[in-house]
PDB file of N, CA and C in Angstrom:
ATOM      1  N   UNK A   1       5.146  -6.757  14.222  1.00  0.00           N
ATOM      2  CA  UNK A   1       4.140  -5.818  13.809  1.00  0.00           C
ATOM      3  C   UNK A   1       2.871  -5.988  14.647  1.00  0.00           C
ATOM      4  N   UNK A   2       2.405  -7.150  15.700  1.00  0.00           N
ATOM      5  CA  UNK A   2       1.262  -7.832  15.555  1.00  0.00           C
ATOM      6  C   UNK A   2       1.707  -7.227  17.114  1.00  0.00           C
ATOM      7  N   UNK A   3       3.062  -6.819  17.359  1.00  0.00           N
ATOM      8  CA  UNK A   3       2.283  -6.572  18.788  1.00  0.00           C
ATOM      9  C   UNK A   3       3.022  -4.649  18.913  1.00  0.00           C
ATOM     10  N   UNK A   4       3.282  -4.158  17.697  1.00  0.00           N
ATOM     11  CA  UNK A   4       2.964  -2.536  17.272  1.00  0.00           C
ATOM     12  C   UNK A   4       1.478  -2.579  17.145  1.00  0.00           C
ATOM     13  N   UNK A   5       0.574  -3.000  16.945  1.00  0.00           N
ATOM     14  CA  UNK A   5      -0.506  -2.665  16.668  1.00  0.00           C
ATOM     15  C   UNK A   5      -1.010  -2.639  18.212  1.00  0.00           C
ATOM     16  N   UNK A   6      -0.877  -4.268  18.653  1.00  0.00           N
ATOM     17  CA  UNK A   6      -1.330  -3.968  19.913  1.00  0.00           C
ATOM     18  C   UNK A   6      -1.021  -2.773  21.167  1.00  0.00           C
ATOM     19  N   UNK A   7      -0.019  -2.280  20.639  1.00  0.00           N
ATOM     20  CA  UNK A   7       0.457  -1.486  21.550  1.00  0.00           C
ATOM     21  C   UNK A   7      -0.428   0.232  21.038  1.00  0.00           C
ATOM     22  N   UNK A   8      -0.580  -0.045  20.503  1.00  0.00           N
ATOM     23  CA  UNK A   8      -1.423   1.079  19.428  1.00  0.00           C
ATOM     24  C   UNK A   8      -0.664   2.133  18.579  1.00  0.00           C
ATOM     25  N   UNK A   9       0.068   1.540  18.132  1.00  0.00           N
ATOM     26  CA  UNK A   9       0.771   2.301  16.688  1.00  0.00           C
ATOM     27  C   UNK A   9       0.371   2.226  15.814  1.00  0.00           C
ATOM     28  N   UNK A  10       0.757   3.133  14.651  1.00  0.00           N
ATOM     29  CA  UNK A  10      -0.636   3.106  13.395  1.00  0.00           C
ATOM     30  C   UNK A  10       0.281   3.391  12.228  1.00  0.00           C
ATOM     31  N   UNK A  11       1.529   3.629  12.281  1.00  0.00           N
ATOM     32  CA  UNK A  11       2.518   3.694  11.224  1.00  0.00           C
ATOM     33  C   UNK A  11       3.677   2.901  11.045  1.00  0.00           C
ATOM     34  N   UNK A  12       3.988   2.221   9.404  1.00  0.00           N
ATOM     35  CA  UNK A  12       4.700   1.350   9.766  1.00  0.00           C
ATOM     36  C   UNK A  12       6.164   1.540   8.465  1.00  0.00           C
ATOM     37  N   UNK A  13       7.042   1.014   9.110  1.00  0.00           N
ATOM     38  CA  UNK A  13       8.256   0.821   7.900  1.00  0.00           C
ATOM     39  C   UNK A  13       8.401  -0.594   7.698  1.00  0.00           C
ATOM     40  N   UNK A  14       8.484  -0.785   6.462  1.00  0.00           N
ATOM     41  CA  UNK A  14       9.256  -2.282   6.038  1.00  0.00           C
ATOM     42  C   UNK A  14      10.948  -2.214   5.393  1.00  0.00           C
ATOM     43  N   UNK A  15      11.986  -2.366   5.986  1.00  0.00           N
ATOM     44  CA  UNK A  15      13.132  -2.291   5.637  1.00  0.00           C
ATOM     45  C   UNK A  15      13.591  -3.926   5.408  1.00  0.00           C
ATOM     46  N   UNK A  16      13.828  -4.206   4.202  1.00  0.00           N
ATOM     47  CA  UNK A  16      13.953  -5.570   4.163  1.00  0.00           C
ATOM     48  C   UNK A  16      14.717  -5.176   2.415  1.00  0.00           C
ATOM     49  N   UNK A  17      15.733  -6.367   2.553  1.00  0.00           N
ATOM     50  CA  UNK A  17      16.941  -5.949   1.677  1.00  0.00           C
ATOM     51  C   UNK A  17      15.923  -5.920   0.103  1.00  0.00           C
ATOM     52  N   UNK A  18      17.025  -5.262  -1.244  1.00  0.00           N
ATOM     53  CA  UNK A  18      16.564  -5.396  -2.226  1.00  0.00           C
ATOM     54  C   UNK A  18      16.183  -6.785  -2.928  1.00  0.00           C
ATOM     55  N   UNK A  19      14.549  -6.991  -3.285  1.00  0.00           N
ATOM     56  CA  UNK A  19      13.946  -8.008  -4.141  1.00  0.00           C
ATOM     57  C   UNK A  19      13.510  -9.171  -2.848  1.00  0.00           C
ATOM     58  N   UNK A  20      13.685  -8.958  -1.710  1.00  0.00           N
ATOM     59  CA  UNK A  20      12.747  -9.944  -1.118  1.00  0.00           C
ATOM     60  C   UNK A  20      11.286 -10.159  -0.451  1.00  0.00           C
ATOM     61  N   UNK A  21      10.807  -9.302  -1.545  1.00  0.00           N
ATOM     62  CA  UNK A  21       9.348  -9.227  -1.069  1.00  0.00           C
ATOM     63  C   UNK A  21       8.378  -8.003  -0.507  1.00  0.00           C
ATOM     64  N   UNK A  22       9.161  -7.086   0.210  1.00  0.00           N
ATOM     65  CA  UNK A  22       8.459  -5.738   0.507  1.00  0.00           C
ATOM     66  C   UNK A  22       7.311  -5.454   0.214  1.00  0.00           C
ATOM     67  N   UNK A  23       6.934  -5.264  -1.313  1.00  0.00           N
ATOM     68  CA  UNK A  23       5.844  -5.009  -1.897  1.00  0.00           C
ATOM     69  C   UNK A  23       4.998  -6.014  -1.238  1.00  0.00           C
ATOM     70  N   UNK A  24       5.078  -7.198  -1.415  1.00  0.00           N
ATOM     71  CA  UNK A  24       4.425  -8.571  -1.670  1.00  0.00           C
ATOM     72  C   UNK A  24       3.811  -8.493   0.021  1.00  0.00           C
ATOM     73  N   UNK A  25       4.690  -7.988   1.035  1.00  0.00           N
ATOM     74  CA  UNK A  25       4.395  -8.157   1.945  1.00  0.00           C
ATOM     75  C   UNK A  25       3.333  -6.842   2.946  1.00  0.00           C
ATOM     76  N   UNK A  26       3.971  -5.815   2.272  1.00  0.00           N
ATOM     77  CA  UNK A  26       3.174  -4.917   2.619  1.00  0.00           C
ATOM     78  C   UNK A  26       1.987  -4.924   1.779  1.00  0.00           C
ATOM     79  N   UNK A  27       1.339  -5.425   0.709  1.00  0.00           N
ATOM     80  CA  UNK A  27      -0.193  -5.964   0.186  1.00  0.00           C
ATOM     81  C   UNK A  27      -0.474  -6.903   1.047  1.00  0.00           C
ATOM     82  N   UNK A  28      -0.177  -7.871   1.592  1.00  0.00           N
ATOM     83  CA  UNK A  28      -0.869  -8.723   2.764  1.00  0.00           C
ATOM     84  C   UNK A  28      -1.353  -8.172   4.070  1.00  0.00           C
ATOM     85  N   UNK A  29      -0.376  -6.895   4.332  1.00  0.00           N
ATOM     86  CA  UNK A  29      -0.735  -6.654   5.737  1.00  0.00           C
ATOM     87  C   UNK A  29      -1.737  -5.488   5.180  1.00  0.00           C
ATOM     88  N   UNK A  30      -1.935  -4.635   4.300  1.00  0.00           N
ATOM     89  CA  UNK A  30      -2.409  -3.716   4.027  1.00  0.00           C
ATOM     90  C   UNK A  30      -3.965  -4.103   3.468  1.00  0.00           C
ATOM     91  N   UNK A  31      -4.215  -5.528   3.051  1.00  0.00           N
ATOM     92  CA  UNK A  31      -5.196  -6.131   2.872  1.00  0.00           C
ATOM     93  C   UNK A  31      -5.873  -6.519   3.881  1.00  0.00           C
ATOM     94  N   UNK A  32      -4.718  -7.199   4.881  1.00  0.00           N
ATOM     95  CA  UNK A  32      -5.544  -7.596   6.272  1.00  0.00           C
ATOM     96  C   UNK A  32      -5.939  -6.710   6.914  1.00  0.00           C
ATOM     97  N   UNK A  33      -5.128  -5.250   6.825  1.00  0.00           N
ATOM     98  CA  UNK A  33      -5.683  -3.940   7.703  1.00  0.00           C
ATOM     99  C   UNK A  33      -7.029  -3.098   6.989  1.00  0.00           C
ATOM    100  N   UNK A  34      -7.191  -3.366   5.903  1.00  0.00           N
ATOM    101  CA  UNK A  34      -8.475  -2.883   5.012  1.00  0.00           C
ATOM    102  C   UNK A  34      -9.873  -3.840   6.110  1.00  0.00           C
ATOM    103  N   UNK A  35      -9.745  -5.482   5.546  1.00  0.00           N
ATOM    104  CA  UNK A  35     -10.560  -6.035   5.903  1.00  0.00           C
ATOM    105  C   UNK A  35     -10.736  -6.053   7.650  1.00  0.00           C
ATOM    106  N   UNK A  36     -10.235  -5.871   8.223  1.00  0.00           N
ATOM    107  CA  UNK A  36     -10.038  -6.039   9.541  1.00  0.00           C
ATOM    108  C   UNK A  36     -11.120  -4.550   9.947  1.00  0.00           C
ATOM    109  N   UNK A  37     -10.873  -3.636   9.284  1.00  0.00           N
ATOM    110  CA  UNK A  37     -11.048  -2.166   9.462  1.00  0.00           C
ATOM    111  C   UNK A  37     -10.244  -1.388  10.314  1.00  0.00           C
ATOM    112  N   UNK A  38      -9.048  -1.800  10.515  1.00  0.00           N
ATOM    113  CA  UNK A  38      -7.656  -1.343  11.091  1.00  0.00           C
ATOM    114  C   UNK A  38      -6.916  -0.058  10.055  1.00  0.00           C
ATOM    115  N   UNK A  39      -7.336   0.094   8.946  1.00  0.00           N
ATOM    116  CA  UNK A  39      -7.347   1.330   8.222  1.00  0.00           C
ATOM    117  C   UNK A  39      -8.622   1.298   7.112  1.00  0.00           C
ATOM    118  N   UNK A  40      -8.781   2.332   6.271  1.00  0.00           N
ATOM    119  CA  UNK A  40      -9.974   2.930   5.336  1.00  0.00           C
ATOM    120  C   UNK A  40      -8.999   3.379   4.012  1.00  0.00           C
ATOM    121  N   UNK A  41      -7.474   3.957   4.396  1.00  0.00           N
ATOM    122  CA  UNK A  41      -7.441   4.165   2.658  1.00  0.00           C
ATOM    123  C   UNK A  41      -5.602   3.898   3.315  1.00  0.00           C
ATOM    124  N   UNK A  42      -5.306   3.249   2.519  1.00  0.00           N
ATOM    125  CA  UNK A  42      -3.219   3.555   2.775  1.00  0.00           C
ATOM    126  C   UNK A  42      -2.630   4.180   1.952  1.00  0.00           C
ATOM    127  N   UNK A  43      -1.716   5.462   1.992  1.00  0.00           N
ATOM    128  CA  UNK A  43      -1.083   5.950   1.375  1.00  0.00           C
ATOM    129  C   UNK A  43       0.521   5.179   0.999  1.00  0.00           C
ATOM    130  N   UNK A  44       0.481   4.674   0.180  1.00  0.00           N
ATOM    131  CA  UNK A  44       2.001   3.484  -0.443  1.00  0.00           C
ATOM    132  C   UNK A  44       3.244   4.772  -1.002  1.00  0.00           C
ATOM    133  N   UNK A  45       4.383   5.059  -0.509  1.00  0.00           N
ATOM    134  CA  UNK A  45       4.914   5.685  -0.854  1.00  0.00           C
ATOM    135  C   UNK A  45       6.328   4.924  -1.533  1.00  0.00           C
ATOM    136  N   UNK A  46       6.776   5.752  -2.294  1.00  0.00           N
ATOM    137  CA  UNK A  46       8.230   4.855  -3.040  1.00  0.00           C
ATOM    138  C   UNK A  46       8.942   5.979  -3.449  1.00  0.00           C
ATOM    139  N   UNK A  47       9.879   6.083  -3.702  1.00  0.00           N
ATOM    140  CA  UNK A  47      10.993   7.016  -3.800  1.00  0.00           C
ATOM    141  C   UNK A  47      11.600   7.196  -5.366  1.00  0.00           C
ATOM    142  N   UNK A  48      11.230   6.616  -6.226  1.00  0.00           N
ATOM    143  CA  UNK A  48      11.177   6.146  -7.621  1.00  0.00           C
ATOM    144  C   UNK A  48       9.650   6.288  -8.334  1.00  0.00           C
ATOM    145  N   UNK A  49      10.125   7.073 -10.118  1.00  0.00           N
ATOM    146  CA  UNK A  49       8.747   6.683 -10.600  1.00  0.00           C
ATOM    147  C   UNK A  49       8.849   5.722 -11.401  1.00  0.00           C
ATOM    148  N   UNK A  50      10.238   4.931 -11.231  1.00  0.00           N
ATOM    149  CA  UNK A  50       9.635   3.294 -11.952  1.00  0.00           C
ATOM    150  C   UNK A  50       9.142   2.760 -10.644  1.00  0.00           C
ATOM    151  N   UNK A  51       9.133   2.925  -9.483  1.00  0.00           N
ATOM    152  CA  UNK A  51       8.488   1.448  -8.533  1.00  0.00           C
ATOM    153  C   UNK A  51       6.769   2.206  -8.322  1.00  0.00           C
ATOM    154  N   UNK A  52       6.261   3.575  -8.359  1.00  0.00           N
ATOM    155  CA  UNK A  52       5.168   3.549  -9.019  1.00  0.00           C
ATOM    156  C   UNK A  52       4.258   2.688  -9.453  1.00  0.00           C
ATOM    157  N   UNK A  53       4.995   2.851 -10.562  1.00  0.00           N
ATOM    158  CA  UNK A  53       3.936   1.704 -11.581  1.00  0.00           C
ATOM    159  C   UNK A  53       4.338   0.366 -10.690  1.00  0.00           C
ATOM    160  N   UNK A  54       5.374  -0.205 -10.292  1.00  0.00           N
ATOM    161  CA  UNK A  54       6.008  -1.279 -10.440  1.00  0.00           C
ATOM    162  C   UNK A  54       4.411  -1.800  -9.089  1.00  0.00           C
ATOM    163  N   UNK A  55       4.988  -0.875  -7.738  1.00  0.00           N
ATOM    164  CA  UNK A  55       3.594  -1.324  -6.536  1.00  0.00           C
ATOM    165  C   UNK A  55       2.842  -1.239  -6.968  1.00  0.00           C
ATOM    166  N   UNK A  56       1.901  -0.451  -8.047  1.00  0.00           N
ATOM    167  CA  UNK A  56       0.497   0.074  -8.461  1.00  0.00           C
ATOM    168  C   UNK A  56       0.270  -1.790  -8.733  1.00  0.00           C
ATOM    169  N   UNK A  57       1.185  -2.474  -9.635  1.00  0.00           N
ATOM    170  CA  UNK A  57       0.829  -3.414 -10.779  1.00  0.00           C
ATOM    171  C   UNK A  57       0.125  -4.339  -9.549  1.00  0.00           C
ATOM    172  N   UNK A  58       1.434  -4.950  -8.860  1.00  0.00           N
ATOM    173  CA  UNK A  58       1.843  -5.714  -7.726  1.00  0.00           C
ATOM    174  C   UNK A  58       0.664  -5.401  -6.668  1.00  0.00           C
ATOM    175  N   UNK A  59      -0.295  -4.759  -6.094  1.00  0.00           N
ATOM    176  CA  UNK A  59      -1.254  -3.854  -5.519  1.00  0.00           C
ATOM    177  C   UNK A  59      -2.325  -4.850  -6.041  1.00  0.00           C
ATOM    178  N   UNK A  60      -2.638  -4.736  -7.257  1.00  0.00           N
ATOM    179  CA  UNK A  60      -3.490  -4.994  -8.291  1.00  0.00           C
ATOM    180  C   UNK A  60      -3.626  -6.626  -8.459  1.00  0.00           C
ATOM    181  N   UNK A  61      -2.687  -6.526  -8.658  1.00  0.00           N
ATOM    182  CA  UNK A  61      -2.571  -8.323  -8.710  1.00  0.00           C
ATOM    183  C   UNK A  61      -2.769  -9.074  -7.585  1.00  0.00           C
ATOM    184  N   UNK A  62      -2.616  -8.498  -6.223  1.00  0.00           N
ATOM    185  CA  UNK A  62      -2.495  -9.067  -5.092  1.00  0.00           C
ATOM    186  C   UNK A  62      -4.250  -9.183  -4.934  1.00  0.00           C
ATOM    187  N   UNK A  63      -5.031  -7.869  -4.748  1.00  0.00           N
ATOM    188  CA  UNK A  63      -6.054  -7.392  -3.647  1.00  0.00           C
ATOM    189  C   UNK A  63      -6.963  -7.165  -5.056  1.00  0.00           C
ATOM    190  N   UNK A  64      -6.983  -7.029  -6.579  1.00  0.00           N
ATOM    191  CA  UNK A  64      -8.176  -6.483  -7.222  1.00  0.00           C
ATOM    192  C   UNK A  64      -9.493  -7.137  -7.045  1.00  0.00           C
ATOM    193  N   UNK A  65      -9.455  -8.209  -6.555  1.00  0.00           N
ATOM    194  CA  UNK A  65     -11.088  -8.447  -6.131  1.00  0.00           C
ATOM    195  C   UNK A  65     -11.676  -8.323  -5.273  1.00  0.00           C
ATOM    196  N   UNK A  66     -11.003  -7.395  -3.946  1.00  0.00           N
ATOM    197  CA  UNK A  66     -11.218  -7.157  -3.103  1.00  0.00           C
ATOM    198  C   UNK A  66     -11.421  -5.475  -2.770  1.00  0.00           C
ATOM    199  N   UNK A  67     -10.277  -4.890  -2.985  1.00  0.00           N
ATOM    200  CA  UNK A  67      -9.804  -3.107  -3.096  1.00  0.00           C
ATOM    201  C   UNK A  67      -9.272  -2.795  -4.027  1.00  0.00           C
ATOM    202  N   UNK A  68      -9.324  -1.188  -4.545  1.00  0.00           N
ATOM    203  CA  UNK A  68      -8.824  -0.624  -5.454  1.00  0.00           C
ATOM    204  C   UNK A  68      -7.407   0.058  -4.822  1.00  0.00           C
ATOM    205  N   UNK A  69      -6.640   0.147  -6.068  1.00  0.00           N
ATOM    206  CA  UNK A  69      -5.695   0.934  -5.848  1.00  0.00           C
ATOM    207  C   UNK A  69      -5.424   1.770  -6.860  1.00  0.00           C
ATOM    208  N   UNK A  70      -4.751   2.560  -6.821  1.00  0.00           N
ATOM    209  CA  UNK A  70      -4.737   3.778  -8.063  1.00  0.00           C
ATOM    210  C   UNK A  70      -2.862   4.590  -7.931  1.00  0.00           C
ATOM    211  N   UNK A  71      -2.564   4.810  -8.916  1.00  0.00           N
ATOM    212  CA  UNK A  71      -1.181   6.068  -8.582  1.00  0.00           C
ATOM    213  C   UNK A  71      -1.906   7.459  -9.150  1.00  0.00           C
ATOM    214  N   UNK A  72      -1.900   8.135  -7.602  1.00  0.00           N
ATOM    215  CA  UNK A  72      -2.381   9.099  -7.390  1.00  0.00           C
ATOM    216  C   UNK A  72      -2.059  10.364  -9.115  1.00  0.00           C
ATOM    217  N   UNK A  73      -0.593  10.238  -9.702  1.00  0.00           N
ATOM    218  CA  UNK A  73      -0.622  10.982 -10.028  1.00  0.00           C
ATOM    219  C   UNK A  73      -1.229  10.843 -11.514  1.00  0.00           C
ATOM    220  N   UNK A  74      -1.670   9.753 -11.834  1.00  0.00           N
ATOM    221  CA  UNK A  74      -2.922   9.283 -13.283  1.00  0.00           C
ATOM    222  C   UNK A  74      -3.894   9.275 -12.857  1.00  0.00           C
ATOM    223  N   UNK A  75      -4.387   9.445 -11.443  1.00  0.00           N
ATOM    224  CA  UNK A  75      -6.009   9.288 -11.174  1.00  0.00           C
ATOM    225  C   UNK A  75      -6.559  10.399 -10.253  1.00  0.00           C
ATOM    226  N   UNK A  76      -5.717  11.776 -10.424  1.00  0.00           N
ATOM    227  CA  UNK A  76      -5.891  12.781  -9.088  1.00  0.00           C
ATOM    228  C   UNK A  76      -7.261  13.250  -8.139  1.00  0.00           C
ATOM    229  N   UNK A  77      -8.195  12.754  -9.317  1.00  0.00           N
ATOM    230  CA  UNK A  77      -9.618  13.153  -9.412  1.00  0.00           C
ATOM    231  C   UNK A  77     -10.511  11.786  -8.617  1.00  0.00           C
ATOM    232  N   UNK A  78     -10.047  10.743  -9.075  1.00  0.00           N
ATOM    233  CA  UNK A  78     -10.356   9.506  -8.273  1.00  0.00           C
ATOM    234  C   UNK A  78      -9.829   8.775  -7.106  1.00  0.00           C
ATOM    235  N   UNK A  79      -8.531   9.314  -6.469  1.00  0.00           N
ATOM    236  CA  UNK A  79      -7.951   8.925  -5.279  1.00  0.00           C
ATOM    237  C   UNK A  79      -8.873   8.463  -3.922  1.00  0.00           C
ATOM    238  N   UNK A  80      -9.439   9.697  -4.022  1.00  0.00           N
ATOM    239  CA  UNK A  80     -10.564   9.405  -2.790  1.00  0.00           C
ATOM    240  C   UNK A  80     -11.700   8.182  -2.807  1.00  0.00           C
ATOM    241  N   UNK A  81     -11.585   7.213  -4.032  1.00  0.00           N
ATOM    242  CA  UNK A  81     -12.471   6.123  -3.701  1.00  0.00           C
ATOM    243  C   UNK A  81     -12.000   5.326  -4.075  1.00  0.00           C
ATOM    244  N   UNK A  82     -10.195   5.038  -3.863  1.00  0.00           N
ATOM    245  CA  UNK A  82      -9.161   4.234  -4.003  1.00  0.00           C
ATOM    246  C   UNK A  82      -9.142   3.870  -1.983  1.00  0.00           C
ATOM    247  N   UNK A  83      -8.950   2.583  -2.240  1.00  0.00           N
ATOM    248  CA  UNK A  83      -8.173   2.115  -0.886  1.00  0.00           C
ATOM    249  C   UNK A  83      -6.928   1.838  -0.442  1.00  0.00           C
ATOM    250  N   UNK A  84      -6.333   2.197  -1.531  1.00  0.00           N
ATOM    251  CA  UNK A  84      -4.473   2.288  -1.506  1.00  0.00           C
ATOM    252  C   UNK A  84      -4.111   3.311  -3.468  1.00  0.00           C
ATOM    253  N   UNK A  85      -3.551   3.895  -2.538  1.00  0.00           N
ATOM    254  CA  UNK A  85      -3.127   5.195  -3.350  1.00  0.00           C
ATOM    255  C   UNK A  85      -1.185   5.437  -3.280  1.00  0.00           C
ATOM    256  N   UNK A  86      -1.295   4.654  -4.895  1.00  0.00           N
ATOM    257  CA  UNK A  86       0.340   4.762  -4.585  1.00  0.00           C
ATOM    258  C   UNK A  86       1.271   6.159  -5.001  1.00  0.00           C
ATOM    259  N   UNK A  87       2.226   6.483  -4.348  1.00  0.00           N
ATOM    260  CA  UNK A  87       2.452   8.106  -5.449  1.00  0.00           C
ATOM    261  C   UNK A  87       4.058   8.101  -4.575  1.00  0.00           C
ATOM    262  N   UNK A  88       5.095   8.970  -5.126  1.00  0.00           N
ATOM    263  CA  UNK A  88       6.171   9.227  -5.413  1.00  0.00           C
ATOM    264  C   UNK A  88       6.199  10.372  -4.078  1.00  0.00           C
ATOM    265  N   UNK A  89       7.764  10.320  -2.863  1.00  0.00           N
ATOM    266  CA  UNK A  89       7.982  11.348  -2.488  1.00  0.00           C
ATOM    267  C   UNK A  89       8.089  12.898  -3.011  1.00  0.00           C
ATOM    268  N   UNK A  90       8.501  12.554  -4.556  1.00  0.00           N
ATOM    269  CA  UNK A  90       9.123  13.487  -5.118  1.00  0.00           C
ATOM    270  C   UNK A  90       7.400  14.708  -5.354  1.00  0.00           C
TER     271      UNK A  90
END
């Protein structure tokens, strides 16, 4: 990832099998890219509206003393002063 950035890419996939971390890992890099100022807001997408809630929680627990996060579709009105905004392809 560390040398996608350098190369100047700005979008990323994490494909990594079921339950080893994904979430866990994309809040570290998405924290380091907040503080760094390598992004301003991340859009978290999931394909499910149980993993929704499930990243929103996981989001929260990782970064709340640092950034907000919100699921776009309980906070439609407040997204824009969220720094990770989680919400459903569907």
């Amino acid at each position: 990832m560390q040398d996608a950035i350098a190369e100047g890419h700005s979008r990323f996939l994490f494909e990594m099998a079921t339950g080893t971390g994904k979430t866990l890992t994309a809040a570290a890099v998405i924290k380091l890219f907040l503080r760094t100022g390598n992004a301003r807001r991340v859009l978290f997408l999931v394909d499910r509206l149980e993993l929704e809630d499930q990243a929103n929680k996981a989001f929260v627990a990782q970064i709340k003393n640092d950034y907000t996060s919100v699921i776009y579709k309980e906070r439609r009105d407040e997204w824009r002063k969220a720094e990770i905004v989680v919400t459903t392809v569907l």
